[in-house]
PDBML (XML) file of the C-alpha atoms, coordinates in Angstrom:
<?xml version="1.0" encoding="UTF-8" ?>
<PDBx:datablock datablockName="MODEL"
   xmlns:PDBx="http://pdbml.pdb.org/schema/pdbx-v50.xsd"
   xmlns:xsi="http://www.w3.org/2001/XMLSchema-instance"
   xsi:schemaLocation="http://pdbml.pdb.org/schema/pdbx-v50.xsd pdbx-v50.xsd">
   <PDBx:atom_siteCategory>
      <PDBx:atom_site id="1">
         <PDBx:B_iso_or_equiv>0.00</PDBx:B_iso_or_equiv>
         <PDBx:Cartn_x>0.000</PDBx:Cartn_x>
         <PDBx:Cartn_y>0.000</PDBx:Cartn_y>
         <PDBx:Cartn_z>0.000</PDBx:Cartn_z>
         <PDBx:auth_asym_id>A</PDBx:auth_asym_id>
         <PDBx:auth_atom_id>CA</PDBx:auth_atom_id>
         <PDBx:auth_comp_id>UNK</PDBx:auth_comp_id>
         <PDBx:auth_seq_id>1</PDBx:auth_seq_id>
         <PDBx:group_PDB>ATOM</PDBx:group_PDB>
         <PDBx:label_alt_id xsi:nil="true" />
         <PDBx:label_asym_id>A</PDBx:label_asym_id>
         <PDBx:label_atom_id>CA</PDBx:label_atom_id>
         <PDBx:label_comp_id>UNK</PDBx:label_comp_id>
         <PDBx:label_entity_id>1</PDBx:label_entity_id>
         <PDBx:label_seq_id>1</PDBx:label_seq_id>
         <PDBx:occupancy>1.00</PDBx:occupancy>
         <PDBx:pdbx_PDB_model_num>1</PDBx:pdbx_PDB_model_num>
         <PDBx:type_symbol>C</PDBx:type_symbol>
      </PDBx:atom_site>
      <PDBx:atom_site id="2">
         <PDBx:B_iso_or_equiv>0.00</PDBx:B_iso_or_equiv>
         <PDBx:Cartn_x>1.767</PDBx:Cartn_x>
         <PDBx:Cartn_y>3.292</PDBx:Cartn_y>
         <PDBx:Cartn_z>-1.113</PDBx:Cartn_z>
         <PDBx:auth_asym_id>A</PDBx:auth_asym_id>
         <PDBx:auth_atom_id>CA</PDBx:auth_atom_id>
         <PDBx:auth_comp_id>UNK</PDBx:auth_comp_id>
         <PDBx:auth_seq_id>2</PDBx:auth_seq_id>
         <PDBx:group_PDB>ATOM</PDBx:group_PDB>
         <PDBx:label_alt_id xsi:nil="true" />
         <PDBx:label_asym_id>A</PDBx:label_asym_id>
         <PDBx:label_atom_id>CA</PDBx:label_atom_id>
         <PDBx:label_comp_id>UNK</PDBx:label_comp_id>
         <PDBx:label_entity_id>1</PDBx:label_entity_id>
         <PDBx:label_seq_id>2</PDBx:label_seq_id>
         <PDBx:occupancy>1.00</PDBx:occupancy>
         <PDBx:pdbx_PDB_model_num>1</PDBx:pdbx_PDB_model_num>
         <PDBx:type_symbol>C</PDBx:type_symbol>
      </PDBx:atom_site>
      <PDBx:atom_site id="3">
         <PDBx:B_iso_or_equiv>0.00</PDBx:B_iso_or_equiv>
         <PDBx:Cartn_x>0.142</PDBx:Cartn_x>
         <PDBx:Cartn_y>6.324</PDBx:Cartn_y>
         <PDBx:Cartn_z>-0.164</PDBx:Cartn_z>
         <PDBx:auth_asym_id>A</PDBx:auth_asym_id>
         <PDBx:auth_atom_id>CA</PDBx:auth_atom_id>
         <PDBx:auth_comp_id>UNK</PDBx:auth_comp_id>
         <PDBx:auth_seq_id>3</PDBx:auth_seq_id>
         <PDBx:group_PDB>ATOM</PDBx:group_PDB>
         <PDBx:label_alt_id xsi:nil="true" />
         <PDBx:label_asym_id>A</PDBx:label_asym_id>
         <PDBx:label_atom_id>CA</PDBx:label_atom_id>
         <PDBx:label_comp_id>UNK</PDBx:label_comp_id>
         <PDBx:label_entity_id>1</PDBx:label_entity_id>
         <PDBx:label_seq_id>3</PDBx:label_seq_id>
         <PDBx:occupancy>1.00</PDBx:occupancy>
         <PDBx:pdbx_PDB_model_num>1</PDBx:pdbx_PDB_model_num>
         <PDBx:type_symbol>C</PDBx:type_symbol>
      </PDBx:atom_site>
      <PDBx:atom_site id="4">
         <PDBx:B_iso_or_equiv>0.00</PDBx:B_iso_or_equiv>
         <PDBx:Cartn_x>-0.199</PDBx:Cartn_x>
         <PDBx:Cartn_y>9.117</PDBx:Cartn_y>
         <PDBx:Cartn_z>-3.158</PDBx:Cartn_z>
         <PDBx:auth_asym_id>A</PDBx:auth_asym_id>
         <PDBx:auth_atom_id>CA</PDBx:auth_atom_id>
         <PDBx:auth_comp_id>UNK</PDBx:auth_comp_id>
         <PDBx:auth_seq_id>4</PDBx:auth_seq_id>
         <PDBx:group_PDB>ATOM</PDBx:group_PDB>
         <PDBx:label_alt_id xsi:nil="true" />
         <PDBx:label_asym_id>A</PDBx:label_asym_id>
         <PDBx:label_atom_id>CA</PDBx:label_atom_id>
         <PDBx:label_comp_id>UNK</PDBx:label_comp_id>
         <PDBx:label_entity_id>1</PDBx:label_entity_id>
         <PDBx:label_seq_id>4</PDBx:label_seq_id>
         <PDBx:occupancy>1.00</PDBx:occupancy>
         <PDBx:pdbx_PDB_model_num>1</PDBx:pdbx_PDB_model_num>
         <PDBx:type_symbol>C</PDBx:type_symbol>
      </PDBx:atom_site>
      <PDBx:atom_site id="5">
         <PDBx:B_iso_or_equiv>0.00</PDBx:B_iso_or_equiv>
         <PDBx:Cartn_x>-2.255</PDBx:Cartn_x>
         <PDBx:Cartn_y>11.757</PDBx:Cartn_y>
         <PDBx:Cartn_z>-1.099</PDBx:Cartn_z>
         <PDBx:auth_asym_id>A</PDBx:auth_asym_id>
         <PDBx:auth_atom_id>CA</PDBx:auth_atom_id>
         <PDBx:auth_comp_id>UNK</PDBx:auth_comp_id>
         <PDBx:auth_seq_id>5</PDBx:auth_seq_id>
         <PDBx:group_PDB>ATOM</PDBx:group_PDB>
         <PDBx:label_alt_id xsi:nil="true" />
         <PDBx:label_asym_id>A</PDBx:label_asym_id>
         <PDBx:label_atom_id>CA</PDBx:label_atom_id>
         <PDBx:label_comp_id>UNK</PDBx:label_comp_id>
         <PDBx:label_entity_id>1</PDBx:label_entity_id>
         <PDBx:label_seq_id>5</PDBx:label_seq_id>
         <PDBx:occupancy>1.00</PDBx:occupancy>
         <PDBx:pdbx_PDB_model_num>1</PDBx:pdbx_PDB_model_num>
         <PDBx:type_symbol>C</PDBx:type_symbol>
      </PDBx:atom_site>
      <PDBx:atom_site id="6">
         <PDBx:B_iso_or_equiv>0.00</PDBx:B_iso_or_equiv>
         <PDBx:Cartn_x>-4.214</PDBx:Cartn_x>
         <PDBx:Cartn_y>12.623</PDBx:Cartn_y>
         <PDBx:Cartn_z>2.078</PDBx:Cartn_z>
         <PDBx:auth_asym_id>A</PDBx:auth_asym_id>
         <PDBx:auth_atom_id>CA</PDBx:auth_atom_id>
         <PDBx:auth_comp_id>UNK</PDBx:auth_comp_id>
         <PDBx:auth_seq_id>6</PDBx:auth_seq_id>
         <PDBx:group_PDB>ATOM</PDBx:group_PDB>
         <PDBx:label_alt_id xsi:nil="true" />
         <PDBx:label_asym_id>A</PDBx:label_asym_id>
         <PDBx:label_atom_id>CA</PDBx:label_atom_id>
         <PDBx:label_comp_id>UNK</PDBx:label_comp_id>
         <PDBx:label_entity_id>1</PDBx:label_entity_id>
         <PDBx:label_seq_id>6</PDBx:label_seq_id>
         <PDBx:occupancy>1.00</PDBx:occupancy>
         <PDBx:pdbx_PDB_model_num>1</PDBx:pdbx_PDB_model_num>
         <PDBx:type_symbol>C</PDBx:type_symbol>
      </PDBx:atom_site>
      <PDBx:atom_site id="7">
         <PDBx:B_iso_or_equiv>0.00</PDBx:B_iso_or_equiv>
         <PDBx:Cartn_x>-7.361</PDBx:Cartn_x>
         <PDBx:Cartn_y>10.347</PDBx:Cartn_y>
         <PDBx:Cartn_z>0.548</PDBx:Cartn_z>
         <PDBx:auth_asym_id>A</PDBx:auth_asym_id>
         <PDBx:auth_atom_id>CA</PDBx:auth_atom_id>
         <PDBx:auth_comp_id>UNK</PDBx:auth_comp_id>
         <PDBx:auth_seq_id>7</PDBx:auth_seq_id>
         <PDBx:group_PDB>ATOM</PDBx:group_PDB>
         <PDBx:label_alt_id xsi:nil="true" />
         <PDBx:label_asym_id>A</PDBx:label_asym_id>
         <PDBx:label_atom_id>CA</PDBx:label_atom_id>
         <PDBx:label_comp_id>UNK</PDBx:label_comp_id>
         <PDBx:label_entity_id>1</PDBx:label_entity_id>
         <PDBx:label_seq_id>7</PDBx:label_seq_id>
         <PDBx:occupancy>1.00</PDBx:occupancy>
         <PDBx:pdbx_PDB_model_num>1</PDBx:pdbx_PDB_model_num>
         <PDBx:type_symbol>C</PDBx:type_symbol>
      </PDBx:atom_site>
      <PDBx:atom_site id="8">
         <PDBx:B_iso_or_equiv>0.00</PDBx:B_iso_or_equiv>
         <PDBx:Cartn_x>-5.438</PDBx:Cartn_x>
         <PDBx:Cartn_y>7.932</PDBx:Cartn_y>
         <PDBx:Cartn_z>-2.213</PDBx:Cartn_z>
         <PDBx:auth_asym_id>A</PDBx:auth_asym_id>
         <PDBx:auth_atom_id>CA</PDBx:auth_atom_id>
         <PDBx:auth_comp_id>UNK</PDBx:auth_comp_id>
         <PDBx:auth_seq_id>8</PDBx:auth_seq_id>
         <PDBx:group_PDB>ATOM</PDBx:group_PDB>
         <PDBx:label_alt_id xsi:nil="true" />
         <PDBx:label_asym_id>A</PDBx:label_asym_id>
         <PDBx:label_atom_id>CA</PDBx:label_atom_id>
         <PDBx:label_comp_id>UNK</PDBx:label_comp_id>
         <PDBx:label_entity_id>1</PDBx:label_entity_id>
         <PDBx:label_seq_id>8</PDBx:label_seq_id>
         <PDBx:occupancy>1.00</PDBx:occupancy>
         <PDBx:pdbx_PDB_model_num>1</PDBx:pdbx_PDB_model_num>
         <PDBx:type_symbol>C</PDBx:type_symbol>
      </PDBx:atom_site>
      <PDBx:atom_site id="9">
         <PDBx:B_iso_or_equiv>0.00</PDBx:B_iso_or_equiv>
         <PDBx:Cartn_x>-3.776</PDBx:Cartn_x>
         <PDBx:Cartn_y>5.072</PDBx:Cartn_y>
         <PDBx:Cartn_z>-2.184</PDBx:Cartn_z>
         <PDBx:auth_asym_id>A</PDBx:auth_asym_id>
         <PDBx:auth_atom_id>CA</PDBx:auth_atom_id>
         <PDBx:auth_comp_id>UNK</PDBx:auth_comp_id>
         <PDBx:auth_seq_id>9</PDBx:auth_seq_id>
         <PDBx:group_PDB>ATOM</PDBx:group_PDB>
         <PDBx:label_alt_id xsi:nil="true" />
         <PDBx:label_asym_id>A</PDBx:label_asym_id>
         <PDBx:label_atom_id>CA</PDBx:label_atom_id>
         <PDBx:label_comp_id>UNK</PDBx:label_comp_id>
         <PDBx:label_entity_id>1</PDBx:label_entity_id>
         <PDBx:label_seq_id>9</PDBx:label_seq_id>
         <PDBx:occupancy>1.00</PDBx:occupancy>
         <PDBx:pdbx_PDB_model_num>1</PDBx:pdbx_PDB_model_num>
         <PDBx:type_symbol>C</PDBx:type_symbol>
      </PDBx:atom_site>
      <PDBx:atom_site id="10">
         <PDBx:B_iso_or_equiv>0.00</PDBx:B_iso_or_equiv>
         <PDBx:Cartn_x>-2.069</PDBx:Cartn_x>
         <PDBx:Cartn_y>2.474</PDBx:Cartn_y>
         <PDBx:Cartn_z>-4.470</PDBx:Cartn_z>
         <PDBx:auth_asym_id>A</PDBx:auth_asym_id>
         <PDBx:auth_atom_id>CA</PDBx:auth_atom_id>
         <PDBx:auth_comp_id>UNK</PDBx:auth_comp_id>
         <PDBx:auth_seq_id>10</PDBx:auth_seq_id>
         <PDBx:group_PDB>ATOM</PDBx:group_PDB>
         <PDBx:label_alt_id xsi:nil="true" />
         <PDBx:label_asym_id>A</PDBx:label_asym_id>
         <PDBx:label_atom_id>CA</PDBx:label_atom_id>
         <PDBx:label_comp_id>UNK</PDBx:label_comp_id>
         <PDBx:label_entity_id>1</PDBx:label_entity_id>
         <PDBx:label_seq_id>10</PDBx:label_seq_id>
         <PDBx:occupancy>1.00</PDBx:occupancy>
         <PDBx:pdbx_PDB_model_num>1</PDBx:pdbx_PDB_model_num>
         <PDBx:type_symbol>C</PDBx:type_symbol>
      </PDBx:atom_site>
      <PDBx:atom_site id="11">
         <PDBx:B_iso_or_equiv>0.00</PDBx:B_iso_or_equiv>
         <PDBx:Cartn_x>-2.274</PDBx:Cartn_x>
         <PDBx:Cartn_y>-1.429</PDBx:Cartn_y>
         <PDBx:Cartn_z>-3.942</PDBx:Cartn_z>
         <PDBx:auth_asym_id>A</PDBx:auth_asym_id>
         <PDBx:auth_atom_id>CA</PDBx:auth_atom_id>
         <PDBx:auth_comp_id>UNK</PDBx:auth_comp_id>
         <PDBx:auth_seq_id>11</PDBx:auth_seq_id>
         <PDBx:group_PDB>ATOM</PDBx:group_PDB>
         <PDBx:label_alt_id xsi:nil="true" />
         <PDBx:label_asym_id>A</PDBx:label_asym_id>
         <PDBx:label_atom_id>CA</PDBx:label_atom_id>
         <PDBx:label_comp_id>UNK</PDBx:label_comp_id>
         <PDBx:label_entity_id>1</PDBx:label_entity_id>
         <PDBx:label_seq_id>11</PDBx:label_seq_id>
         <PDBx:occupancy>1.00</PDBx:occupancy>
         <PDBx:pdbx_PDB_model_num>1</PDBx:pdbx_PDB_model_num>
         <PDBx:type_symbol>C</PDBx:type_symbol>
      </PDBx:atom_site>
      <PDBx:atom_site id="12">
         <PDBx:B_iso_or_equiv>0.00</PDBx:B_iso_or_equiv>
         <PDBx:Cartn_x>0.897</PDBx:Cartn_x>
         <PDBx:Cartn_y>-2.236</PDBx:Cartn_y>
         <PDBx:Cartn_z>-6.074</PDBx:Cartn_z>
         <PDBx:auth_asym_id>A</PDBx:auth_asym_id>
         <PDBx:auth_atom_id>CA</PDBx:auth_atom_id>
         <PDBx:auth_comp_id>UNK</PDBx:auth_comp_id>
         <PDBx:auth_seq_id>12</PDBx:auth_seq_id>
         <PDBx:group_PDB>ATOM</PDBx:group_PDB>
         <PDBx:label_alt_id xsi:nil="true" />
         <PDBx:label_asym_id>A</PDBx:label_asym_id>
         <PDBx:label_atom_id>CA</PDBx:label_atom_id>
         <PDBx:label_comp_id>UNK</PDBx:label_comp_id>
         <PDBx:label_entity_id>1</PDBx:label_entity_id>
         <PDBx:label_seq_id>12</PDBx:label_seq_id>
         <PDBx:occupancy>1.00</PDBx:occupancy>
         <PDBx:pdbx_PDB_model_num>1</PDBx:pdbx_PDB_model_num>
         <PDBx:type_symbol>C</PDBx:type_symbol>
      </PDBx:atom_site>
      <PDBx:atom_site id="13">
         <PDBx:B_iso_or_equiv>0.00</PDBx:B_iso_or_equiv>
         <PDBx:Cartn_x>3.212</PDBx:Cartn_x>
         <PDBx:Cartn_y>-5.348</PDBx:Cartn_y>
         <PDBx:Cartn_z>-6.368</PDBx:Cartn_z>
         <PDBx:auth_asym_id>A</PDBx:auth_asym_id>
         <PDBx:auth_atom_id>CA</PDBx:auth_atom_id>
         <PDBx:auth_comp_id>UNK</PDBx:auth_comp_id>
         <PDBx:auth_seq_id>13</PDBx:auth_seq_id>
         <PDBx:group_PDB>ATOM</PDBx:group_PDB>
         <PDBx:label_alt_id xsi:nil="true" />
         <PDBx:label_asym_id>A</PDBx:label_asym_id>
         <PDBx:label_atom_id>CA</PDBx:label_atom_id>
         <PDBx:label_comp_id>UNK</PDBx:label_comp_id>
         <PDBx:label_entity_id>1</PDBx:label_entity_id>
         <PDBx:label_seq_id>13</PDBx:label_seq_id>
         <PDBx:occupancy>1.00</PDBx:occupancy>
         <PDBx:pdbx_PDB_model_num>1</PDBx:pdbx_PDB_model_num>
         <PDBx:type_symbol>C</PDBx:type_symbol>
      </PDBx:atom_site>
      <PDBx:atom_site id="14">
         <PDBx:B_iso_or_equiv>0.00</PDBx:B_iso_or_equiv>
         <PDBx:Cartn_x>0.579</PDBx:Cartn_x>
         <PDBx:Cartn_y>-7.806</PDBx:Cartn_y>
         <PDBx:Cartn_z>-5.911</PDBx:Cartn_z>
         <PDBx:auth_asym_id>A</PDBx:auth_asym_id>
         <PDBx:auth_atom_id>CA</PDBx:auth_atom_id>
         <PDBx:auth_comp_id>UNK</PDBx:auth_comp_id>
         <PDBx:auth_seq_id>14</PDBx:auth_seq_id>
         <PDBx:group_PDB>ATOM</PDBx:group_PDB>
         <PDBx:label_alt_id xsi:nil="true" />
         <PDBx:label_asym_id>A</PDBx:label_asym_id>
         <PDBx:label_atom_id>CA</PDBx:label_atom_id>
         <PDBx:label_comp_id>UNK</PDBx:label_comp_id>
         <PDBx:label_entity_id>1</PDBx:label_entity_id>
         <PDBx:label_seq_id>14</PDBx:label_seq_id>
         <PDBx:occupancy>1.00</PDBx:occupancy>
         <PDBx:pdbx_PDB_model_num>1</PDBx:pdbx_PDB_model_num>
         <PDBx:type_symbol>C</PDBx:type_symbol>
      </PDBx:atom_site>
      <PDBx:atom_site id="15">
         <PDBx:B_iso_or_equiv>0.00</PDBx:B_iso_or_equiv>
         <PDBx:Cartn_x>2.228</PDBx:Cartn_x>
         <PDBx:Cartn_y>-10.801</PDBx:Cartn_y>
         <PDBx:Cartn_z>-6.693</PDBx:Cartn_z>
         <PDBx:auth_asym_id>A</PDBx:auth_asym_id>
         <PDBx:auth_atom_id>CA</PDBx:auth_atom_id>
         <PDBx:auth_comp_id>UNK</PDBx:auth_comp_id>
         <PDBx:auth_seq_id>15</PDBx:auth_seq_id>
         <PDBx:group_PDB>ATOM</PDBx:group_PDB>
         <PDBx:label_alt_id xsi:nil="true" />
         <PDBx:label_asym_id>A</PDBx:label_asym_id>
         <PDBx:label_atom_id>CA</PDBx:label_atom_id>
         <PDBx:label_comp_id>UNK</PDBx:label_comp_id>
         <PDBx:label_entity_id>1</PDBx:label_entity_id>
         <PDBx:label_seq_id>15</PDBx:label_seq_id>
         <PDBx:occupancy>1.00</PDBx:occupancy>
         <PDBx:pdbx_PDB_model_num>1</PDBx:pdbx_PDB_model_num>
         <PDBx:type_symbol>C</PDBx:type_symbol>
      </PDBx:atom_site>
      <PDBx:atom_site id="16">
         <PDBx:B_iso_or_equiv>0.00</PDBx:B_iso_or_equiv>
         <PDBx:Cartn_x>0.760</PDBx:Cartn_x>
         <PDBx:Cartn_y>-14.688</PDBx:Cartn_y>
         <PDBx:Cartn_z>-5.702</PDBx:Cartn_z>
         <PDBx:auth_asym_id>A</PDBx:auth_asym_id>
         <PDBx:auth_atom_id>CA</PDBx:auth_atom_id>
         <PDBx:auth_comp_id>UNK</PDBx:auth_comp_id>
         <PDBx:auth_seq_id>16</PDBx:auth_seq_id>
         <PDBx:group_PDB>ATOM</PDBx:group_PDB>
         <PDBx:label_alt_id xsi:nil="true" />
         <PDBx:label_asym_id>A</PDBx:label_asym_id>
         <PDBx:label_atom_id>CA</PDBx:label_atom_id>
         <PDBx:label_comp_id>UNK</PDBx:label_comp_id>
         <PDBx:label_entity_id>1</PDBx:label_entity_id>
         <PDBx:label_seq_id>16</PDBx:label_seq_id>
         <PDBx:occupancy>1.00</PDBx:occupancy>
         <PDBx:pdbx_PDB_model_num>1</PDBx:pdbx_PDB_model_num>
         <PDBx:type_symbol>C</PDBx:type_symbol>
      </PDBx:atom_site>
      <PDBx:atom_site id="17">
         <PDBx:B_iso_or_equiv>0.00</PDBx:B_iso_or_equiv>
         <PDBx:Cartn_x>2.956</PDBx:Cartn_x>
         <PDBx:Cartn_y>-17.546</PDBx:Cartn_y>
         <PDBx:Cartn_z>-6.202</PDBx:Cartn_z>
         <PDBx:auth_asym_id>A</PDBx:auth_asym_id>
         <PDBx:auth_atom_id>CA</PDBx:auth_atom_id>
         <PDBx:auth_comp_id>UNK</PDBx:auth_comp_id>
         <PDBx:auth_seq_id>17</PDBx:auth_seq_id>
         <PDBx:group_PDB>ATOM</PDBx:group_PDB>
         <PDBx:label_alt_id xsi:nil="true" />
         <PDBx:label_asym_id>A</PDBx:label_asym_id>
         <PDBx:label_atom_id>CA</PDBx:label_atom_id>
         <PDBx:label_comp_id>UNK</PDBx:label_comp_id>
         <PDBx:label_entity_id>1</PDBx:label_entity_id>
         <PDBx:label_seq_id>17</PDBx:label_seq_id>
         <PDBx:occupancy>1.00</PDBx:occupancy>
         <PDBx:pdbx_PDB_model_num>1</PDBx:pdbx_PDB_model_num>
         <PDBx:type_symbol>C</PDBx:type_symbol>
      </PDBx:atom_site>
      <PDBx:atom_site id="18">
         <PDBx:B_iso_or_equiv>0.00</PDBx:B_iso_or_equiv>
         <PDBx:Cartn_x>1.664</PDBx:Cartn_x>
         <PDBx:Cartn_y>-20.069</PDBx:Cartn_y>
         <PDBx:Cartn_z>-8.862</PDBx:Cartn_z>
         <PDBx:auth_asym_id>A</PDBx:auth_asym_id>
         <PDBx:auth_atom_id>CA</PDBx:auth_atom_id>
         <PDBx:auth_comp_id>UNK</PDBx:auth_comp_id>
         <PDBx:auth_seq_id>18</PDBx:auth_seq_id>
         <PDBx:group_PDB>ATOM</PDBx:group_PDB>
         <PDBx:label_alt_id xsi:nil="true" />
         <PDBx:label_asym_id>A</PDBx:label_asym_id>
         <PDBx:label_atom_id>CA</PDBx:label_atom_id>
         <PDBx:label_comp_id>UNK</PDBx:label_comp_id>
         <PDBx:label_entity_id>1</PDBx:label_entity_id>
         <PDBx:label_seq_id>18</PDBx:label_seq_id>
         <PDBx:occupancy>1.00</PDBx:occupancy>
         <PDBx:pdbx_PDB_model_num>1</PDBx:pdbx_PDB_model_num>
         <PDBx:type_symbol>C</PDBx:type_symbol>
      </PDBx:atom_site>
      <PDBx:atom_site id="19">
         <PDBx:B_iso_or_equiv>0.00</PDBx:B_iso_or_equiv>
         <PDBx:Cartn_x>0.841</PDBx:Cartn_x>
         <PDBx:Cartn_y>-22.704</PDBx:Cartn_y>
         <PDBx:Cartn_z>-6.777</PDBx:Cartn_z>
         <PDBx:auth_asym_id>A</PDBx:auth_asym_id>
         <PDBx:auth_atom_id>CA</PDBx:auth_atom_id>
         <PDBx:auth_comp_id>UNK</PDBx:auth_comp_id>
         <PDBx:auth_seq_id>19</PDBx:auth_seq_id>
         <PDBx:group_PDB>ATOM</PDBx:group_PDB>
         <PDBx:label_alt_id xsi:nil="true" />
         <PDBx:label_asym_id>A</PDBx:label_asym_id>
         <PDBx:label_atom_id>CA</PDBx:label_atom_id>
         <PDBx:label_comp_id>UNK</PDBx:label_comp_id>
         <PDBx:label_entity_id>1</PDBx:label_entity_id>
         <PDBx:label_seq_id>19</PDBx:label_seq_id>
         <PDBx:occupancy>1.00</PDBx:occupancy>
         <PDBx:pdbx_PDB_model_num>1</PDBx:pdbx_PDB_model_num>
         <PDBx:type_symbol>C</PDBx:type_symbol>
      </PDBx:atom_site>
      <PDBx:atom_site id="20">
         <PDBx:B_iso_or_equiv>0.00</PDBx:B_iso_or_equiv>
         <PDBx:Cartn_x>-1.127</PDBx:Cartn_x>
         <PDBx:Cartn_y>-20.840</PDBx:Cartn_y>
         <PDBx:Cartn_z>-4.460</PDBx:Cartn_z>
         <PDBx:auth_asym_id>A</PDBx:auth_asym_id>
         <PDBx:auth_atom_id>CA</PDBx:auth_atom_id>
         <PDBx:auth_comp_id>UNK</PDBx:auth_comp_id>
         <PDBx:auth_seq_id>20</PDBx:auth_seq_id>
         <PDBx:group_PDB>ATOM</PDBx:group_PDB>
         <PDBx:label_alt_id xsi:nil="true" />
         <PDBx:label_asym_id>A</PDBx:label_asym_id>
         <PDBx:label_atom_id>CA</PDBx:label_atom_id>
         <PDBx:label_comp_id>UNK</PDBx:label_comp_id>
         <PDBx:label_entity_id>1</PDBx:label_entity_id>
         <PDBx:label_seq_id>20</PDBx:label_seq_id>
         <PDBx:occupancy>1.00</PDBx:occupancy>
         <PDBx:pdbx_PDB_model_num>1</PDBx:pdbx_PDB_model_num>
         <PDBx:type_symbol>C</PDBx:type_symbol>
      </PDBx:atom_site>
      <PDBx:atom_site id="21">
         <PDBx:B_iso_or_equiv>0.00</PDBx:B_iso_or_equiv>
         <PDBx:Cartn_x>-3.357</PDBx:Cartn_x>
         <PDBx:Cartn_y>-19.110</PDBx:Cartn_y>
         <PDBx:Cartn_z>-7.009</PDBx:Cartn_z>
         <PDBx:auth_asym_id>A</PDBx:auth_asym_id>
         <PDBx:auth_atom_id>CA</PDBx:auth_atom_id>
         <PDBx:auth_comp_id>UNK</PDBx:auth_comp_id>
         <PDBx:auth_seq_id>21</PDBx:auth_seq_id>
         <PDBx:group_PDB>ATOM</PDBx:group_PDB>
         <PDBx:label_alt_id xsi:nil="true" />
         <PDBx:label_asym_id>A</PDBx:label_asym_id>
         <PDBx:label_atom_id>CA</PDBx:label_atom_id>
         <PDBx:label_comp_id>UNK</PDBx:label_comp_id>
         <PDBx:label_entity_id>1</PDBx:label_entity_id>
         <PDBx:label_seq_id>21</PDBx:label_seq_id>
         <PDBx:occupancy>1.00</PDBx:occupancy>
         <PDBx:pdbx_PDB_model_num>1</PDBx:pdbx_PDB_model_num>
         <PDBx:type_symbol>C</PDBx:type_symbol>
      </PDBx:atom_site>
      <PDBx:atom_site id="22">
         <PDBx:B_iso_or_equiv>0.00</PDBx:B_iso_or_equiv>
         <PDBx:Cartn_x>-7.153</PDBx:Cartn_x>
         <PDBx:Cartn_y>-19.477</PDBx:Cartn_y>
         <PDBx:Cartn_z>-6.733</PDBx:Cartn_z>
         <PDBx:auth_asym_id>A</PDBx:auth_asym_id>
         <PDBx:auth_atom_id>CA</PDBx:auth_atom_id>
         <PDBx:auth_comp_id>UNK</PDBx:auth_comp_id>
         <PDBx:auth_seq_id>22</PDBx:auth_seq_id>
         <PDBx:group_PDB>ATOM</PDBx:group_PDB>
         <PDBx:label_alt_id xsi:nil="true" />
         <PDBx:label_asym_id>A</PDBx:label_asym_id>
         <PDBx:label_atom_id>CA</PDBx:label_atom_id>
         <PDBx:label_comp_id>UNK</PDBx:label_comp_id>
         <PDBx:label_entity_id>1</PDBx:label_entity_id>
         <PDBx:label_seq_id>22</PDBx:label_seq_id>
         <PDBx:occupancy>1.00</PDBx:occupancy>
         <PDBx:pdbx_PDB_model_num>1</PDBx:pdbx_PDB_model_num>
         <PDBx:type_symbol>C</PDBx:type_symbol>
      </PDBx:atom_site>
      <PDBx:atom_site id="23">
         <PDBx:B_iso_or_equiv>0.00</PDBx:B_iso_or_equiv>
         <PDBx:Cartn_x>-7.044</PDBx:Cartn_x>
         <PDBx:Cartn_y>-20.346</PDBx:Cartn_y>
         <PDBx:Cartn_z>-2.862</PDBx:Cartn_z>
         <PDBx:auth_asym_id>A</PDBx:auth_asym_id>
         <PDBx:auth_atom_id>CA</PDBx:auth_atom_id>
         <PDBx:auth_comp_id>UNK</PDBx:auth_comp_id>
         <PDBx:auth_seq_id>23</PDBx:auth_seq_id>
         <PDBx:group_PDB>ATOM</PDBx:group_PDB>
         <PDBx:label_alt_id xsi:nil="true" />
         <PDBx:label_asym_id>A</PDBx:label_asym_id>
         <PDBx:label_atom_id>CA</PDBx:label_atom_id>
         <PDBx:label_comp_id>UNK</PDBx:label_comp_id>
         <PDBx:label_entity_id>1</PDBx:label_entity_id>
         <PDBx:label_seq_id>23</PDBx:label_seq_id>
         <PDBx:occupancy>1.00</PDBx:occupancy>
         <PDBx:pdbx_PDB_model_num>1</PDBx:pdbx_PDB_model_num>
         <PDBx:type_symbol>C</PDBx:type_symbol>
      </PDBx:atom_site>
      <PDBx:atom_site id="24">
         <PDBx:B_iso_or_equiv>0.00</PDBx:B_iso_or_equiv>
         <PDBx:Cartn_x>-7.873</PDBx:Cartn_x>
         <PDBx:Cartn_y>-16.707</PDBx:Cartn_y>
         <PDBx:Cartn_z>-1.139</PDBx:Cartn_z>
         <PDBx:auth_asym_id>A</PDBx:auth_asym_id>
         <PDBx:auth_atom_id>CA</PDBx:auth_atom_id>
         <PDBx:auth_comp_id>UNK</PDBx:auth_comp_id>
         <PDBx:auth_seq_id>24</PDBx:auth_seq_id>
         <PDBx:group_PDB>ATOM</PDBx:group_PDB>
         <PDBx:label_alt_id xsi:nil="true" />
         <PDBx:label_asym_id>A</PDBx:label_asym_id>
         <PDBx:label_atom_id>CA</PDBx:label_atom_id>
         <PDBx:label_comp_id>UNK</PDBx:label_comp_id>
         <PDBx:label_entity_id>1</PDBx:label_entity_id>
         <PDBx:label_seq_id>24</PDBx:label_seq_id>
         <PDBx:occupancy>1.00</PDBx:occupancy>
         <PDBx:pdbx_PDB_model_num>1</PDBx:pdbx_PDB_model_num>
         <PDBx:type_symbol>C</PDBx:type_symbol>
      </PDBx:atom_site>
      <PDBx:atom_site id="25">
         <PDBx:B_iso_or_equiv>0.00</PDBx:B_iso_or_equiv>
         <PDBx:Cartn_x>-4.112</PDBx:Cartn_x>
         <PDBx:Cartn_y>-15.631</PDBx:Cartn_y>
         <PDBx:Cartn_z>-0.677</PDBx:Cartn_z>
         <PDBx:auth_asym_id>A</PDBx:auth_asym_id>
         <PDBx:auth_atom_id>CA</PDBx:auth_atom_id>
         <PDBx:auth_comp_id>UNK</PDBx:auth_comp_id>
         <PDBx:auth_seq_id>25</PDBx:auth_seq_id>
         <PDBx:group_PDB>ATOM</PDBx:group_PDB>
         <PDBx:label_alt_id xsi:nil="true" />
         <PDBx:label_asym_id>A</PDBx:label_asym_id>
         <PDBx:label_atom_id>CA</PDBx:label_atom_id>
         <PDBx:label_comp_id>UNK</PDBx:label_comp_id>
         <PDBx:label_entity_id>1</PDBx:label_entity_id>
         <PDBx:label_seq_id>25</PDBx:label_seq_id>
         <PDBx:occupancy>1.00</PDBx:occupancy>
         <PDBx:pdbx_PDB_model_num>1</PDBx:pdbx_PDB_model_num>
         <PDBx:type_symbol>C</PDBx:type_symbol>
      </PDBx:atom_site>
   </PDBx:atom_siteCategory>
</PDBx:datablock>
């Protein structure tokens, strides 16, 4: 979470390892 202003934010390098796609993480 990178903050841009007083009211914005950025979710950024989301990254899920292969294996564990499609189980919530």
């Amino acid at each position: 979470l990178h903050v841009m202003w007083e009211d914005l934010g950025e979710i950024r390098t989301l990254i899920v390892a292969d294996d564990w796609l499609h189980r919530g993480v």
